[in-house]
C-alpha atoms as a PDB file:
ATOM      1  CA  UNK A   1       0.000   0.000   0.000  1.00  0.00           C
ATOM      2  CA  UNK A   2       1.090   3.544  -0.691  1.00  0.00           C
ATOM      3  CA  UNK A   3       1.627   5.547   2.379  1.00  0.00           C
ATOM      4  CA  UNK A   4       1.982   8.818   0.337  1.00  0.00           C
ATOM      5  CA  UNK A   5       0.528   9.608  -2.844  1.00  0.00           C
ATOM      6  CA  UNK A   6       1.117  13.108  -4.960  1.00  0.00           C
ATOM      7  CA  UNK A   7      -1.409  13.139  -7.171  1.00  0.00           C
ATOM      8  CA  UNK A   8      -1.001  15.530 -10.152  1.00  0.00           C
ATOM      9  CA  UNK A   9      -3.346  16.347 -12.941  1.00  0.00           C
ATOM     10  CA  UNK A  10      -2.546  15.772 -16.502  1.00  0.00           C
ATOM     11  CA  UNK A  11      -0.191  19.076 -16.569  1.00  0.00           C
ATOM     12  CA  UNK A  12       1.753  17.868 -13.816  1.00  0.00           C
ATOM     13  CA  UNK A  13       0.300  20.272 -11.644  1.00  0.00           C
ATOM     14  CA  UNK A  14       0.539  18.251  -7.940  1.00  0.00           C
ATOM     15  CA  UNK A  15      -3.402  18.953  -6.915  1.00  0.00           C
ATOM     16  CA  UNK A  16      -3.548  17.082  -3.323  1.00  0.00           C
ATOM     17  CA  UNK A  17      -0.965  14.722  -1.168  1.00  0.00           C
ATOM     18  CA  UNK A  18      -2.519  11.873   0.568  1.00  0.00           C
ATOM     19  CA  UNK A  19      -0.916  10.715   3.550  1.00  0.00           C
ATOM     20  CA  UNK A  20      -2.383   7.336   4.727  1.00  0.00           C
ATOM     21  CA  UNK A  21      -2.518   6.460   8.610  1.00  0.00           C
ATOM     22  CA  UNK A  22       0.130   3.870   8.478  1.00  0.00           C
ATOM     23  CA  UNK A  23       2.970   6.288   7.469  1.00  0.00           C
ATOM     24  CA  UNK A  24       5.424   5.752   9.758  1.00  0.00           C
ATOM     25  CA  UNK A  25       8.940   7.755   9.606  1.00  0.00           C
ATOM     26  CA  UNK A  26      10.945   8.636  12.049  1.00  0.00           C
ATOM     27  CA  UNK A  27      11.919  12.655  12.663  1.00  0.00           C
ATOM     28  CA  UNK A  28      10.659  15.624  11.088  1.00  0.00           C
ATOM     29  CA  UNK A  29       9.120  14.460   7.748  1.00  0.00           C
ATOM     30  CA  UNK A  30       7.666  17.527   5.615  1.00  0.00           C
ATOM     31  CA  UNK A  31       5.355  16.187   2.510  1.00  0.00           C
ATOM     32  CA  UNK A  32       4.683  19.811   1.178  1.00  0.00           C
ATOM     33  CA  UNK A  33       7.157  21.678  -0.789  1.00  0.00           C
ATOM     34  CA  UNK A  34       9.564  24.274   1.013  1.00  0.00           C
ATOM     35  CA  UNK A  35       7.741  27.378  -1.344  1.00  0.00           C
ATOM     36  CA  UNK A  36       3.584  26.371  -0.790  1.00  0.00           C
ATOM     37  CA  UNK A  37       2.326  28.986   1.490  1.00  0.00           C
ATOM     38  CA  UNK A  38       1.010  26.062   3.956  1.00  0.00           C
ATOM     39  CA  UNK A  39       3.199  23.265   5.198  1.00  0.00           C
ATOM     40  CA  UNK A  40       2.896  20.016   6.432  1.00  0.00           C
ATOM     41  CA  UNK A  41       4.741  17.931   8.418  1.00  0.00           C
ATOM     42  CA  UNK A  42       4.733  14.415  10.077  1.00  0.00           C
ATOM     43  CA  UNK A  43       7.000  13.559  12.791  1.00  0.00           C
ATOM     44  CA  UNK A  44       8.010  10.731  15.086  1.00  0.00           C
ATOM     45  CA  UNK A  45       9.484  11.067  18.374  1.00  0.00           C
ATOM     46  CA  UNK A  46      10.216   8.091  20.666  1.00  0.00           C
ATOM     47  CA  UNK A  47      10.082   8.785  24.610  1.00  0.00           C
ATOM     48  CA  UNK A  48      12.155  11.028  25.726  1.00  0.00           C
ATOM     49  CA  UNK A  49      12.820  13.273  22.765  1.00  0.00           C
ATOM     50  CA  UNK A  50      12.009  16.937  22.961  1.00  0.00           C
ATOM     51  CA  UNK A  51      10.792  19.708  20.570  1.00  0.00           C
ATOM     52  CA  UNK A  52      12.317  22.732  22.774  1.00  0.00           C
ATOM     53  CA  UNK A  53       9.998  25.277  23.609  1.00  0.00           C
ATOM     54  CA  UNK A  54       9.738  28.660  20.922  1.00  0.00           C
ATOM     55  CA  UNK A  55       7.951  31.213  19.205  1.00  0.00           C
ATOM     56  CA  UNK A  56       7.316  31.256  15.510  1.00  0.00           C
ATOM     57  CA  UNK A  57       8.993  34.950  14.329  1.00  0.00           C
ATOM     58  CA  UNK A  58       6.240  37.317  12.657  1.00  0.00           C
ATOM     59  CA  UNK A  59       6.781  38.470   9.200  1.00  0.00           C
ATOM     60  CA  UNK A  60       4.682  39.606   6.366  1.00  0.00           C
ATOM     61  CA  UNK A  61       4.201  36.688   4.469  1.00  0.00           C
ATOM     62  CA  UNK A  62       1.903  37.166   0.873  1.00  0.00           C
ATOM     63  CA  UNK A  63      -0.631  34.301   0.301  1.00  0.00           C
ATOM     64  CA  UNK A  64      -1.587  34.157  -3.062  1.00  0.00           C
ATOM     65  CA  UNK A  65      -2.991  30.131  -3.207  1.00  0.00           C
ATOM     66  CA  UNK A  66      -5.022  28.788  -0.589  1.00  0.00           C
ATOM     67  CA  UNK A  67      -4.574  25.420   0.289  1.00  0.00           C
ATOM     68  CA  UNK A  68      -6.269  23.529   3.087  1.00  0.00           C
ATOM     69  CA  UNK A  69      -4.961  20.097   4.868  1.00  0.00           C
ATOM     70  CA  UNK A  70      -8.222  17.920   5.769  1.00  0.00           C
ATOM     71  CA  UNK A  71      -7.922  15.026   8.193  1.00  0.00           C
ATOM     72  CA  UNK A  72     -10.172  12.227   8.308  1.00  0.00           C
ATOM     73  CA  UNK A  73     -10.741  11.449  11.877  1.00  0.00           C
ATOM     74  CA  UNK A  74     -13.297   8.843  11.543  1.00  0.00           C
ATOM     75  CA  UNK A  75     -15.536   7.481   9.194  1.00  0.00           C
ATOM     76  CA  UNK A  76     -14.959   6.953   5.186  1.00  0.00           C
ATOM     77  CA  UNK A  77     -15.312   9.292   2.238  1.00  0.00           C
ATOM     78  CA  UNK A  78     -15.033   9.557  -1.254  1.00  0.00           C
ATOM     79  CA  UNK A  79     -12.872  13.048  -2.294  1.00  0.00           C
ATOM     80  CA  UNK A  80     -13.295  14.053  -5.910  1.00  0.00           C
ATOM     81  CA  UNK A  81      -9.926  16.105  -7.480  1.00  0.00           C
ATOM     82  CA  UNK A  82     -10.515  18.822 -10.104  1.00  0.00           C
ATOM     83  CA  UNK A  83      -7.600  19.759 -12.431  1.00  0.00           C
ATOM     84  CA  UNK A  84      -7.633  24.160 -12.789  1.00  0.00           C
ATOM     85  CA  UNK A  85     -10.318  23.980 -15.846  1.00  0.00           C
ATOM     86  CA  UNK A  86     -12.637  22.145 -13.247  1.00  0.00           C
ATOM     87  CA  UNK A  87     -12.249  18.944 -14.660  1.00  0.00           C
ATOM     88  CA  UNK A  88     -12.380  16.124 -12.285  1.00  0.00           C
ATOM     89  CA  UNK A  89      -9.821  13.636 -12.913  1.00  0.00           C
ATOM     90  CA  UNK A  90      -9.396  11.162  -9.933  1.00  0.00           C
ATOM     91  CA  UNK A  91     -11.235   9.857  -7.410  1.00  0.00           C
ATOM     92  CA  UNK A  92      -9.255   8.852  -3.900  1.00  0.00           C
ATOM     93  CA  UNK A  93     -11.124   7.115  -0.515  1.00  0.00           C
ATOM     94  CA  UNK A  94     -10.296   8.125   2.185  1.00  0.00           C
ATOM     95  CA  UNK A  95     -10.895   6.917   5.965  1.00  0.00           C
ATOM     96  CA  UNK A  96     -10.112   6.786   9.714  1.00  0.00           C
ATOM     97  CA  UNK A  97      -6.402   8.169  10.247  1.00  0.00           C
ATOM     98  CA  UNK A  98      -6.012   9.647   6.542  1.00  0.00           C
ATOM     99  CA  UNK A  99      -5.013  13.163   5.866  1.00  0.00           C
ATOM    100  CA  UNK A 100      -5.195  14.663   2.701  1.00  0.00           C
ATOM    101  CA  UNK A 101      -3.382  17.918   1.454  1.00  0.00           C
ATOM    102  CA  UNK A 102      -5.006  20.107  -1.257  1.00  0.00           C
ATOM    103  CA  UNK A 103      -2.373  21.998  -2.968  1.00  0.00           C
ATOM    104  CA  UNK A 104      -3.681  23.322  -6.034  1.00  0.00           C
ATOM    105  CA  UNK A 105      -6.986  23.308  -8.117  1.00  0.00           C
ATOM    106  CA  UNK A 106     -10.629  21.727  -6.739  1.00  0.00           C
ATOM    107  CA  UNK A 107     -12.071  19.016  -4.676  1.00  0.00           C
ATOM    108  CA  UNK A 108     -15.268  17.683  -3.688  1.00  0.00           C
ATOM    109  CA  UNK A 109     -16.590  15.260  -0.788  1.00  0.00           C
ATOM    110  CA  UNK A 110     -18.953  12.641  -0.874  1.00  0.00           C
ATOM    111  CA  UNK A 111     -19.680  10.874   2.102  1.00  0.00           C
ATOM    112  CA  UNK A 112     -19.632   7.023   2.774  1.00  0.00           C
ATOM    113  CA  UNK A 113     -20.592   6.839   5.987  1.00  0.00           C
ATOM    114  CA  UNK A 114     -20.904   8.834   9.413  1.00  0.00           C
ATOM    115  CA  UNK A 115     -17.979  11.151   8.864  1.00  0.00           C
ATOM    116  CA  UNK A 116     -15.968  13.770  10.799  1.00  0.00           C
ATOM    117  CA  UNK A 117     -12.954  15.574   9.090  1.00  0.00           C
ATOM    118  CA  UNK A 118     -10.824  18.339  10.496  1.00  0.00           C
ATOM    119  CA  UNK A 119      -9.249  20.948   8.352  1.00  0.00           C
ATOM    120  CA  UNK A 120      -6.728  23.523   7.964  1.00  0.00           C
ATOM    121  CA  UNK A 121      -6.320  26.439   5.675  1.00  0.00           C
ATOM    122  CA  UNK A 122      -5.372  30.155   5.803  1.00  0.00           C
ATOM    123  CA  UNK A 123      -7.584  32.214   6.989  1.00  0.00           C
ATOM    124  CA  UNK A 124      -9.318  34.252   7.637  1.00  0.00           C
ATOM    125  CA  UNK A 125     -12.474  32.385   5.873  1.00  0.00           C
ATOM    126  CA  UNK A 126     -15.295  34.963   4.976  1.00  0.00           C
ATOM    127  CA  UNK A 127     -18.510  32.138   4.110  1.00  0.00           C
ATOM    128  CA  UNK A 128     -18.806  29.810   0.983  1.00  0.00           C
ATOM    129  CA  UNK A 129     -19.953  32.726  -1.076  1.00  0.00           C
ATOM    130  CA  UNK A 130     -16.764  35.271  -0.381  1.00  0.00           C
ATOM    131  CA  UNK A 131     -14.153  32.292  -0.501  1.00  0.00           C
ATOM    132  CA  UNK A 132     -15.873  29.820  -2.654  1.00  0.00           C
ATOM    133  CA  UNK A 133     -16.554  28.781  -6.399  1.00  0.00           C
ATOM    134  CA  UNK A 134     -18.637  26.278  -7.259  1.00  0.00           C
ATOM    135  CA  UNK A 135     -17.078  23.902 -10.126  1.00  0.00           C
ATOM    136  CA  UNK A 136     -20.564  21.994 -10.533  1.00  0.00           C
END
């Protein structure tokens, strides 16, 4: 089984990265690129190991994509990936313990049971009809 998929449309634009629950890697492990304007990282620790305490320095940083990470914290669903036209082009299920990372172009959920995600984008978000458009 994959434990991380980069999915990329037919330009070779990456759209999303899938990270399924049994990736397992020890230290920092970042599966976005160093320039997206939202990163994310997996790490394993073993006991004992430390992440020393810190602040994160402020600087004006300008967002021009917004990307979201969505985690999958139980149930199963179906995510549909749209290239930049609004073409869909894959389909990927996802369940319990999967996280998936939208980099670029559109996506859509259908459910397949009882599901709660959790996501993470920039913000701040204004409603579906300031920060939204609707592909179908």
């Amino acid at each position: 089984m994959i434990k991380i998929e980069e999915i990329k449309s037919d330009d070779g634009r990456t759209i999303a990265i899938v990270v399924k629950r049994d990736f397992k890697k020890d230290g920092v492990n970042f599966v976005s690129k160093q320039d997206f304007p939202l990163q994310l990282g997996i790490s394993s620790y073993k006991k004992g190991d430390e992440i020393k305490a810190h602040l994160h320095i402020q600087k004006e940083i300008k967002i021009n994509k917004i990307q979201e990470v969505v985690y999958i914290e139980r149930g199963r669903t179906m995510v549909g990936l749209y290239d930049l036209n609004g073409r869909k082009f894959k389909s990927v299920e996802l369940s319990d313990g999967d996280t998936i990372f939208f980099v670029d172009g559109g996506h859509g959920f259908e459910m397949l049971e009882d599901t709660k995600i959790i996501e993470v984008k920039q913000g701040p978000y204004f409603g579906k009809d300031k920060d939204k458009r609707l592909i179908e």
